[in-house]
Protein backbone atom coordinates (compact mmCIF):
# COMPACT_ATOMS: atom_id res chain seq x y z
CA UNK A 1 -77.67 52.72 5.32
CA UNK A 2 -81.04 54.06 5.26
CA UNK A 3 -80.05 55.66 2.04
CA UNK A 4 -79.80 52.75 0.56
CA UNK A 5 -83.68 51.94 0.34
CA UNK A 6 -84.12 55.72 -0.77
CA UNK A 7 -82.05 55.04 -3.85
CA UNK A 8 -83.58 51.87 -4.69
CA UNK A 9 -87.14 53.62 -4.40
CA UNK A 10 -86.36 56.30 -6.69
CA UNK A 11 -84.90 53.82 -9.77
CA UNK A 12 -88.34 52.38 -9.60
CA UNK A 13 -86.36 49.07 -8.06
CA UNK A 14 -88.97 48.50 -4.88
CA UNK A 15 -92.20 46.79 -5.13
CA UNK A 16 -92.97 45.12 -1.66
CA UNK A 17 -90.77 44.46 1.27
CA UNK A 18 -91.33 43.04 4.81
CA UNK A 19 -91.82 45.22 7.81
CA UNK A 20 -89.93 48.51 6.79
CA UNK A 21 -89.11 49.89 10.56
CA UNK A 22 -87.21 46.47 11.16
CA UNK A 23 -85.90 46.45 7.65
CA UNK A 24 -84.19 49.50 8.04
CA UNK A 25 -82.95 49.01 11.51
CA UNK A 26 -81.16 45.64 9.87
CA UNK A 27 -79.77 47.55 7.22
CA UNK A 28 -78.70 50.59 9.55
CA UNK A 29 -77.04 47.81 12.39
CA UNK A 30 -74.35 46.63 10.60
CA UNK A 31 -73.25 45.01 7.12
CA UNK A 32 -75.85 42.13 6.25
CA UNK A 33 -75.56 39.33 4.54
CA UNK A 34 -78.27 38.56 1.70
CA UNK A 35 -78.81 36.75 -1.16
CA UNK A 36 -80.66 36.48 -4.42
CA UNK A 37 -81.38 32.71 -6.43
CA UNK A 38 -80.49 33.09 -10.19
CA UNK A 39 -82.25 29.90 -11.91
CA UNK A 40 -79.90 27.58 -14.46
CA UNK A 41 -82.34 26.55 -17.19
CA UNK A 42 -79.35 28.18 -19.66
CA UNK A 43 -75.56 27.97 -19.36
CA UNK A 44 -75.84 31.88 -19.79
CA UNK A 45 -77.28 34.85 -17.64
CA UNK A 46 -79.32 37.32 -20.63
CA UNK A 47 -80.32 41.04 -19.64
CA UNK A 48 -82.92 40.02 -18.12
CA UNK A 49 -80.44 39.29 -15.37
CA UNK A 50 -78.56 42.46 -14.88
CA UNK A 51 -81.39 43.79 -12.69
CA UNK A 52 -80.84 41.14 -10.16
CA UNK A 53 -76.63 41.55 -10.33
CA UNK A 54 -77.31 45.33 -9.95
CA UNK A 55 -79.23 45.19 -6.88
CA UNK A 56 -76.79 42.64 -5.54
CA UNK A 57 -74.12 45.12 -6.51
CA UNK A 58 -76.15 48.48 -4.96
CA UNK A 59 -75.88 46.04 -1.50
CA UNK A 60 -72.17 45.77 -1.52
CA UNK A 61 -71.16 48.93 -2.65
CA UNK A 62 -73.31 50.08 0.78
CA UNK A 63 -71.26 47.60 2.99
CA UNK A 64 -73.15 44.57 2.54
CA UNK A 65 -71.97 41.18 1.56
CA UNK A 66 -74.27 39.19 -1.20
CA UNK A 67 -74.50 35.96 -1.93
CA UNK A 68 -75.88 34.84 -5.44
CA UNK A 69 -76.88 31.82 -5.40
CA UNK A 70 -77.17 29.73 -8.80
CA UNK A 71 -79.50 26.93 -8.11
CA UNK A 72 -77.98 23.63 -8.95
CA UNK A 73 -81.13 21.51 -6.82
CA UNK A 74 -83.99 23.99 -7.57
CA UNK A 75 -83.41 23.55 -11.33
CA UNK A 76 -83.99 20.34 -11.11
CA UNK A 77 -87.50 21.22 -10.47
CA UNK A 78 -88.22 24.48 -11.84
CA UNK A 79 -90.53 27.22 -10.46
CA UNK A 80 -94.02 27.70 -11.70
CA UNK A 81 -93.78 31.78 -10.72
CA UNK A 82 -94.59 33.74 -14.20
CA UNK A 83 -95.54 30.12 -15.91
CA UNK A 84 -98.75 28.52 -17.97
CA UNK A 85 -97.18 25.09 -18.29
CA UNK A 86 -94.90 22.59 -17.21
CA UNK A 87 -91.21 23.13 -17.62
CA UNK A 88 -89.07 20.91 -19.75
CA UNK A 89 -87.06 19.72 -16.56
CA UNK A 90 -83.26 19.49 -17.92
CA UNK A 91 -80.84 16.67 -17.38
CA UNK A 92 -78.15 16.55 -14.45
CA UNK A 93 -75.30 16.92 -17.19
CA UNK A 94 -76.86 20.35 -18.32
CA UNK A 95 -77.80 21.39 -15.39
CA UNK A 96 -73.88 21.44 -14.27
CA UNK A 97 -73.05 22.77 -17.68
CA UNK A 98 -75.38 25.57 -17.43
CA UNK A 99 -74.44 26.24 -13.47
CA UNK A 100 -70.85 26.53 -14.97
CA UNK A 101 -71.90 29.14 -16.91
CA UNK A 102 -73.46 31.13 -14.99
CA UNK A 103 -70.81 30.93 -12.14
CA UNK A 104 -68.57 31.95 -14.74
CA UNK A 105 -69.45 35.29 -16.05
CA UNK A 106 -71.22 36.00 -12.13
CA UNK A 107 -67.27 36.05 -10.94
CA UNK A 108 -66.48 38.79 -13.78
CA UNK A 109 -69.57 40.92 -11.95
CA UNK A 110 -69.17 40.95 -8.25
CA UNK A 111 -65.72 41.99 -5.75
CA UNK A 112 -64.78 38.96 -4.13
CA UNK A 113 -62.35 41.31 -1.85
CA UNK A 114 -62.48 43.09 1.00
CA UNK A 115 -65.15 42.90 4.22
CA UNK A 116 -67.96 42.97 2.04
CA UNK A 117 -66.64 40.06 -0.21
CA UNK A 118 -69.10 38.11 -2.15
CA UNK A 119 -70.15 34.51 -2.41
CA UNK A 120 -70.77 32.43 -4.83
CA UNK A 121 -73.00 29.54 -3.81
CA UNK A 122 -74.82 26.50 -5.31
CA UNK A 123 -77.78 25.27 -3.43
CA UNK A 124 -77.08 21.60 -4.82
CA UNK A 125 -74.34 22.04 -2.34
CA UNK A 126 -76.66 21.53 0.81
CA UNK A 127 -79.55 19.76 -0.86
CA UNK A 128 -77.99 16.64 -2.41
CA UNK A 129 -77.70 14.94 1.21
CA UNK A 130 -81.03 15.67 2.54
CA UNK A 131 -83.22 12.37 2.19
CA UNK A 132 -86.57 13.29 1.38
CA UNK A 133 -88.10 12.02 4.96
CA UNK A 134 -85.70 14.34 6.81
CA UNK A 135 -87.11 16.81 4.17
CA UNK A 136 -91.04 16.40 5.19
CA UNK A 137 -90.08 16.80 8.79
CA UNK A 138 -88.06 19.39 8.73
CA UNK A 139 -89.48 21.36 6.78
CA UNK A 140 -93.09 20.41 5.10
CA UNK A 141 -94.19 19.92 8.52
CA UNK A 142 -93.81 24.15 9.21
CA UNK A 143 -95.52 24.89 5.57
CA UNK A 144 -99.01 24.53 5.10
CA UNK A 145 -100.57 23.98 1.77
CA UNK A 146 -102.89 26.45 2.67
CA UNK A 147 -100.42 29.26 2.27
CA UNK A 148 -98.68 27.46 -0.88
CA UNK A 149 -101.88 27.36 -2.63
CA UNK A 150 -102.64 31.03 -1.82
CA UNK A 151 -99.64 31.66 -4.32
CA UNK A 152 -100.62 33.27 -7.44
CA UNK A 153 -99.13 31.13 -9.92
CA UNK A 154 -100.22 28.18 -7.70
CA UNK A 155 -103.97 28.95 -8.30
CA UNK A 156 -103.44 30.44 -11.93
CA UNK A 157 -101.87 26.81 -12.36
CA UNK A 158 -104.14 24.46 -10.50
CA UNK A 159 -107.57 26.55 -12.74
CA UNK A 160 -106.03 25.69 -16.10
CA UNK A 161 -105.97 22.72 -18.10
CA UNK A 162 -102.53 21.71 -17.76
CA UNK A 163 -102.66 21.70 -14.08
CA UNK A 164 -99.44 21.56 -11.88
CA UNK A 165 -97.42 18.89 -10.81
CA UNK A 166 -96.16 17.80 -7.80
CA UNK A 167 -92.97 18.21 -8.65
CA UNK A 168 -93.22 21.94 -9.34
CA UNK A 169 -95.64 22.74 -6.45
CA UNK A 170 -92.79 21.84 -4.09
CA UNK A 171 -90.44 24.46 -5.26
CA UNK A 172 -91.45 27.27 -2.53
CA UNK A 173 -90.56 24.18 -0.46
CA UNK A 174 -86.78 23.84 -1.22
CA UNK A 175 -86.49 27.83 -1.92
CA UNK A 176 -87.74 28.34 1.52
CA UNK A 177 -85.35 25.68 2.85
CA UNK A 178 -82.22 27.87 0.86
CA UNK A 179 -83.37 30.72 2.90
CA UNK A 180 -83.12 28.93 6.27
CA UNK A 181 -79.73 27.10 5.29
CA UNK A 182 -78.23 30.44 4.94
CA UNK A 183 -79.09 31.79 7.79
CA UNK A 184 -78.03 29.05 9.60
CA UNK A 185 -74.53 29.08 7.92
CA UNK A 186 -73.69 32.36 6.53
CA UNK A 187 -76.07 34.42 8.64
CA UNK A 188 -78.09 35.56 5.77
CA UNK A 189 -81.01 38.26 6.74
CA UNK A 190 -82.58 39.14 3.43
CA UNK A 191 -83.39 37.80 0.45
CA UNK A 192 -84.45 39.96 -2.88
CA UNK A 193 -85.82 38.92 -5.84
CA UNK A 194 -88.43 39.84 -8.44
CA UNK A 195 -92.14 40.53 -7.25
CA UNK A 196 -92.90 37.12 -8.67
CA UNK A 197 -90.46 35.37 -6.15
CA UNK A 198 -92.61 37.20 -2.80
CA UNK A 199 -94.40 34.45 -2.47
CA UNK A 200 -91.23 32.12 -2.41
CA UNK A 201 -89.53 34.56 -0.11
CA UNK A 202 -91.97 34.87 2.37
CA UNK A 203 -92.07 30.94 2.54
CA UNK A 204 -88.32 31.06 3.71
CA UNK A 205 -89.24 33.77 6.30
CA UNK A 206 -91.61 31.71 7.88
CA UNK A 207 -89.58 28.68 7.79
CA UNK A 208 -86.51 30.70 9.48
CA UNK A 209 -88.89 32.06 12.10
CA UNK A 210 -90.69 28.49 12.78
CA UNK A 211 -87.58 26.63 13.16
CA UNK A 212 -85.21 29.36 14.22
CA UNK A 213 -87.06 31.27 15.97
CA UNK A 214 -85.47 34.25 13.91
CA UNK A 215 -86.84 37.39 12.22
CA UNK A 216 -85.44 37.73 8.44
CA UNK A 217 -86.72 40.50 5.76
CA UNK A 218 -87.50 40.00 2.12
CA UNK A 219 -87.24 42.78 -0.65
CA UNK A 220 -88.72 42.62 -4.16
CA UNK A 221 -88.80 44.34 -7.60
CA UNK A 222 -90.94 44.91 -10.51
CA UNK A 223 -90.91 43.02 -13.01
CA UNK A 224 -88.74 44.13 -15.99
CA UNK A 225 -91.37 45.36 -18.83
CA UNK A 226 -91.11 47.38 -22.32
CA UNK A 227 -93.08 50.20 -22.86
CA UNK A 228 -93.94 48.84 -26.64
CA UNK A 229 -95.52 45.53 -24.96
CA UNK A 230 -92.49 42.93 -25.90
CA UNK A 231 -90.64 40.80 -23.44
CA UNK A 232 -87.55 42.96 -22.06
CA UNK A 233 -84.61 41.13 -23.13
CA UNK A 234 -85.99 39.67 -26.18
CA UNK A 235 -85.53 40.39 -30.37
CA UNK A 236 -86.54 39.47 -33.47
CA UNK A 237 -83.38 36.88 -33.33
CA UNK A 238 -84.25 35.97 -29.96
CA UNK A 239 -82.35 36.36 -26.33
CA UNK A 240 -80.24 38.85 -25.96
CA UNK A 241 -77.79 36.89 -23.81
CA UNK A 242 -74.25 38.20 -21.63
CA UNK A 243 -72.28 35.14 -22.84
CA UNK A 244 -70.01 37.05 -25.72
CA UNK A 245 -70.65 33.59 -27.65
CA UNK A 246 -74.18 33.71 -28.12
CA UNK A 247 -74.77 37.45 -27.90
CA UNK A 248 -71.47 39.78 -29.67
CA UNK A 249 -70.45 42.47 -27.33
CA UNK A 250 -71.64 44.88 -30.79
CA UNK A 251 -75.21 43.28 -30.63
CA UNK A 252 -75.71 43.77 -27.05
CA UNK A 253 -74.39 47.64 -27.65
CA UNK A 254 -76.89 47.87 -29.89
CA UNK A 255 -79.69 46.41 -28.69
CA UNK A 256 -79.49 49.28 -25.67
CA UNK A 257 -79.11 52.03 -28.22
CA UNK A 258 -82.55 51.17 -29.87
CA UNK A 259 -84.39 51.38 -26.62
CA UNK A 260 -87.19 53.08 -26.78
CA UNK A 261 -87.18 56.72 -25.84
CA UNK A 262 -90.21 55.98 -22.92
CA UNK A 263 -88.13 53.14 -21.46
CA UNK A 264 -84.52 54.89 -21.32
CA UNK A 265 -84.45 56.52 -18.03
CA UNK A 266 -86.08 53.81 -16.27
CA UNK A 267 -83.39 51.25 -17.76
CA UNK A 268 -80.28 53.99 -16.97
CA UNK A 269 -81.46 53.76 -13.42
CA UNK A 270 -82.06 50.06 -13.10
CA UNK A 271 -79.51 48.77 -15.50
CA UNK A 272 -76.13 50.90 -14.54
CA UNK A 273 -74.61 51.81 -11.41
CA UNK A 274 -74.68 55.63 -12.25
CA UNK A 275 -75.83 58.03 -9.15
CA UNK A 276 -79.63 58.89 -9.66
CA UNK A 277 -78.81 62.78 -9.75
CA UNK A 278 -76.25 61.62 -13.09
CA UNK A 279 -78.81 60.10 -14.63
CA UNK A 280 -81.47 62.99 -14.16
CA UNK A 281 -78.54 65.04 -16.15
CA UNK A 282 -77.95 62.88 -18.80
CA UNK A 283 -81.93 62.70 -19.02
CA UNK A 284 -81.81 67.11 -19.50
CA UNK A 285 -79.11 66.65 -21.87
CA UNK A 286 -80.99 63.97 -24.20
CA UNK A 287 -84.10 65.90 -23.74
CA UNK A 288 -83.74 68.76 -26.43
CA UNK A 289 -82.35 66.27 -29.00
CA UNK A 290 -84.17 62.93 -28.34
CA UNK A 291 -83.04 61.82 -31.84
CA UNK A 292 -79.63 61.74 -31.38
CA UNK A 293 -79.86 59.68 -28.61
CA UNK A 294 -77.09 60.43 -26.19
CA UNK A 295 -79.24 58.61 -22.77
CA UNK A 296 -79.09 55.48 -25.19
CA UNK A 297 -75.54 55.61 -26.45
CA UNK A 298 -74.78 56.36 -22.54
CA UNK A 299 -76.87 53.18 -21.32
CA UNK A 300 -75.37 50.86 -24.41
CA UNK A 301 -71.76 51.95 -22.91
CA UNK A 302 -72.56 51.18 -19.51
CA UNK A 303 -73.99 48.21 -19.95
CA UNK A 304 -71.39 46.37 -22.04
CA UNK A 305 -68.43 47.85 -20.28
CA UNK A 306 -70.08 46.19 -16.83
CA UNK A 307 -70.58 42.82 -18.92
CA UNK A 308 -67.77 42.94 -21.26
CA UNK A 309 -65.15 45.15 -19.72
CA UNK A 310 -63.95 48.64 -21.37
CA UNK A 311 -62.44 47.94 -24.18
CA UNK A 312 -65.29 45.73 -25.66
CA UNK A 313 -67.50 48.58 -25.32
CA UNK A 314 -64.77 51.08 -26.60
CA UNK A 315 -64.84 48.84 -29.77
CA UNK A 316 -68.82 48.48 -30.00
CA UNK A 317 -68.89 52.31 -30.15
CA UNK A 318 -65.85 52.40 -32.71
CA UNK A 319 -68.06 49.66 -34.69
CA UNK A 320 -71.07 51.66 -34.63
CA UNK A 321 -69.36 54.69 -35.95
CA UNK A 322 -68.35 52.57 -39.21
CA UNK A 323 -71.15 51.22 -39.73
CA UNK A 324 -73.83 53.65 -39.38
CA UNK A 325 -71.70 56.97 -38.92
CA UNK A 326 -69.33 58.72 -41.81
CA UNK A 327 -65.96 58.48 -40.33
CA UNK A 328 -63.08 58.56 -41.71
CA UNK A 329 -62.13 54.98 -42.29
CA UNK A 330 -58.69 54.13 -41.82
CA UNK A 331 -57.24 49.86 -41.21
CA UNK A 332 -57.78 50.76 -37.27
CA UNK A 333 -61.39 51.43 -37.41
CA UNK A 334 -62.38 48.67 -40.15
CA UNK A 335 -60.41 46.07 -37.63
CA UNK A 336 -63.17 47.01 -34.72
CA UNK A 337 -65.91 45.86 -37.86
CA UNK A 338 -63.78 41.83 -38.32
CA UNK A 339 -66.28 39.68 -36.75
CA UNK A 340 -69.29 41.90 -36.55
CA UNK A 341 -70.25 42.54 -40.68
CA UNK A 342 -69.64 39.04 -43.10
CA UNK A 343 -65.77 39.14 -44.58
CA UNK A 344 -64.70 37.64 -47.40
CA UNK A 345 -60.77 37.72 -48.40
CA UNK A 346 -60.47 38.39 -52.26
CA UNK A 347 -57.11 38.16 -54.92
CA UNK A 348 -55.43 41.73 -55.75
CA UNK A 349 -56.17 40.40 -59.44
CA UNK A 350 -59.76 41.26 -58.80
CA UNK A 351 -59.22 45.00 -58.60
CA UNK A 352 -57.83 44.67 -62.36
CA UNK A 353 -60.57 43.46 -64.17
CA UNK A 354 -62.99 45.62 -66.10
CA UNK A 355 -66.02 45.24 -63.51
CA UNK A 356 -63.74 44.98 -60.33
CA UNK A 357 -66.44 46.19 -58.12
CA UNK A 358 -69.31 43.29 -59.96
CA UNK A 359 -66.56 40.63 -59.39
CA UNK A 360 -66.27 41.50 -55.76
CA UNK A 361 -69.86 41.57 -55.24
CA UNK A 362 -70.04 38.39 -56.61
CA UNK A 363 -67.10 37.05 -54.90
CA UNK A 364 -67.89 38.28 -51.81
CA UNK A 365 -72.04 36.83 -51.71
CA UNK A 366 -73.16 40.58 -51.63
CA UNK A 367 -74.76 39.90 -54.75
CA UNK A 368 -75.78 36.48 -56.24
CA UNK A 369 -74.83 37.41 -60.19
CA UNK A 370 -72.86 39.67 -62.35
CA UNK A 371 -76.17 40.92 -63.02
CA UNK A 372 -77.34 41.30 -60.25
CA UNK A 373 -74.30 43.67 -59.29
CA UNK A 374 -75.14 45.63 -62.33
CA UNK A 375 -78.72 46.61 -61.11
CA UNK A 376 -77.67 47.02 -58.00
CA UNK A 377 -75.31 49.42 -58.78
CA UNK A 378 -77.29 50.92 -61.77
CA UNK A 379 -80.12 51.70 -58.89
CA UNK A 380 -77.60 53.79 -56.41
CA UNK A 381 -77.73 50.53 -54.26
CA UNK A 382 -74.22 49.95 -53.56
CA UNK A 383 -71.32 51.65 -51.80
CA UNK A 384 -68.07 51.39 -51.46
CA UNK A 385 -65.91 52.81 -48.04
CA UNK A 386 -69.30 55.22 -47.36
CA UNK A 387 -68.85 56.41 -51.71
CA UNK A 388 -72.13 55.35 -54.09
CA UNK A 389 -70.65 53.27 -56.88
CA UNK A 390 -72.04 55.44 -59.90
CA UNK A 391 -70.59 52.69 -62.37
CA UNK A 392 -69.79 49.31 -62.92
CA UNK A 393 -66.04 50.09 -64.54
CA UNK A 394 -65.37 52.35 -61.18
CA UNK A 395 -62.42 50.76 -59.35
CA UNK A 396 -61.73 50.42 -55.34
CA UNK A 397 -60.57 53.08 -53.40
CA UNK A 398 -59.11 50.39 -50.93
CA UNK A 399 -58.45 51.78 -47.14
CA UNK A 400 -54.61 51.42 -46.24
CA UNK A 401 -54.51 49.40 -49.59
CA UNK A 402 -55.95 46.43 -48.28
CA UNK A 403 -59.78 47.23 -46.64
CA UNK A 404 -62.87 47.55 -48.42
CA UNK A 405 -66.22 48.16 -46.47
CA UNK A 406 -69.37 47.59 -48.43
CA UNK A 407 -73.38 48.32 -48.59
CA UNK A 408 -75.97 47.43 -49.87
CA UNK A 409 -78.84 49.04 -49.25
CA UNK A 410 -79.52 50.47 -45.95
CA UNK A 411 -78.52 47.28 -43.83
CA UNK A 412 -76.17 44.85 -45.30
CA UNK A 413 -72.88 45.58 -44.87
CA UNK A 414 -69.48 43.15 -45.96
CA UNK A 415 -65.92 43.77 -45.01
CA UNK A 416 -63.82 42.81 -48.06
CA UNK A 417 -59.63 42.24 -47.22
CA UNK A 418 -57.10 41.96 -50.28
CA UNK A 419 -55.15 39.70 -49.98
């Protein structure tokens, strides 16, 4: 099991753990139980995410059995780690919408089989009953706020002007107390998170050992970072989410083939469950030929075939290749575009008229006039199935008699469909 911790080490994935001699002598006794908290302030997990799910996932595939643990109670008061302000604390309704959610696509990630099984769990579960006196004895009598306000974002907090509530200063409070209830019922040993959350996670150990009497380990990783100095996870439209609803399977394929070139092996280790000598080949292979981008093609793949399953990612790449590529375009292909690109259905009577490719424009919202169309055209600015229209009396080539793919410019695209 020691192996384990090597592998994790060399995709970049440790940043500080407890004691390592009686870490790995837990990890090398036995399977071990462990879990990581996955916060419900949106009824979908984003990218951001997938490092948590992987390391999870690293665990079982060694024998181990994870819990992930969406926090039903802790979202109620939100954790200060990596935070200038207050959080907008959410209602009970969306909280349980948004812990829905999340339990939802975690149960597409994870084996729930087998003697490393895992578990789903909700810390509302074991919270709700608690009264808040048996709280304070229990457990605020074993923390001192001494060691909560030694937490980095506790200070950073309490020196600005906005301060920090009450309400959000207890949170190492109730995370330690998910750490101890898990012990006590599913013999949990470990708990992993990012380096933000060591603060959090050393609270629990020292709760488990205070009132248990019991030695438990903690694990934590970087911080997910771009090399270009934006938010990982983030775009000019905003989050790039897992929920196919907010984020299309295409998007999320693409948004991993525009990484940047200094961030792509570090993401093909940390975001995909490919062995660390694969990636080191695919990293050779991409090497001589950076610009044609084969490491991010491979990571886009991987990525939405873990999230999405197979065949979504079989039809991001197919989508790609239409859009961007010069295939040969045939009904097949221009169905993996329908939903992706705008689509407008037009009459057969269009393709008749003297200017059928101006009426279509027009028809479609490619272009907002007739004239429009012709300038557009008249400038090289439009084509038609991959052709440049040369002419505004040109008719369609239609694909299969029925498909018509078209550009403007370099980005727009529209998929027109004959009826």
């Amino acid at each position: 099991m020691v192996d384990l911790l090597d592998d994790l080490r060399a995709r970049g994935l440790v940043h500080d753990h407890t004691d390592e001699a009686g870490l790995t002598e837990l990890l090398e006794s036995g399977p071990v139980t462990l879990y990581c908290g996955i916060d419900p302030s949106a009824d979908s997990l984003h990218v951001g995410h997938l490092v948590a799910v992987l390391v999870l996932r690293r665990f079982q595939e060694a024998g181990h059995r994870p819990l992930a643990l969406v926090g039903g109670a802790t979202g109620m008061v939100g954790d200060p780690s990596g935070r200038s302000d207050e959080r907008v604390l959410l209602d009970a309704a969306a909280l349980a919408a948004n812990t829905a959610g999340i339990r939802a696509q975690l149960e597409s990630l994870f084996d729930f089989s087998g003697d490393s099984a895992a578990r789903l769990v909700n810390n509302y579960d074991w919270t709700r009953d608690v009264s808040l006196l048996d709280f304070l004895r229990e457990v605020g009598k074993h923390v001192t706020v001494n060691q909560m306000v030694a937490k980095d974002s506790v200070r950073s907090r309490m020196s600005s002007d906005h301060g920090i509530s009450f309400t959000e200063f207890s949170y190492m409070l109730l995370q330690a107390f998910d750490f101890w209830w898990q012990f006590e019922h599913y013999g949990c040993r470990l708990q992993v998170g990012g380096s933000d959350q060591w603060g959090n996670i050393t609270a629990g150990i020292d709760l488990v050992r205070r009132r248990s009497g019991a030695t438990v380990h903690g694990l934590t990783w970087p911080l997910m970072t771009r090399a270009d100095g934006q938010k990982f996870g983030k775009t000019a439209e905003g989050t790039v989410w897992l929920d196919a609803g907010r984020t299309l399977p295409f998007e999320l394929h693409q948004y991993f083939v525009n990484t940047d070139d200094r961030d792509i092996e570090r993401l093909l280790l940390q975001l995909t469950l490919l062995p660390v000598a694969e990636v080191a080949e695919i990293m050779a292979a991409h090497a001589p030929a950076p610009h044609e981008r084969r490491a991010q093609r491979t990571l886009a793949d991987e990525v939405c075939a873990l999230v999405h399953g197979e065949a979504a990612a079989e039809r991001a790449r197919l989508a790609a290749e239409v859009l961007f590529g010069e295939p040969e375009l045939s009904s097949d292909r221009l169905e993996a575009v329908r939903g992706i690109v705008p689509e407008t259905a037009v009459e057969g009577s269009v393709l008749d008229r003297d200017e059928p490719v101006v009426d279509a424009l027009v028809a479609s919202g490619v272009c907002a006039s007739r004239s429009d169309a012709r300038r557009t055209i008249a400038g090289g600015g439009i084509r038609v199935n991959g052709r440049r229209v040369e002419s505004v009396a040109e008719g369609f080539d239609l694909v299969d008699g029925r498909y018509a793919l078209v550009q403007r410019g370099r980005r727009q695209r529209h998929l027109l469909v004959v009826d």
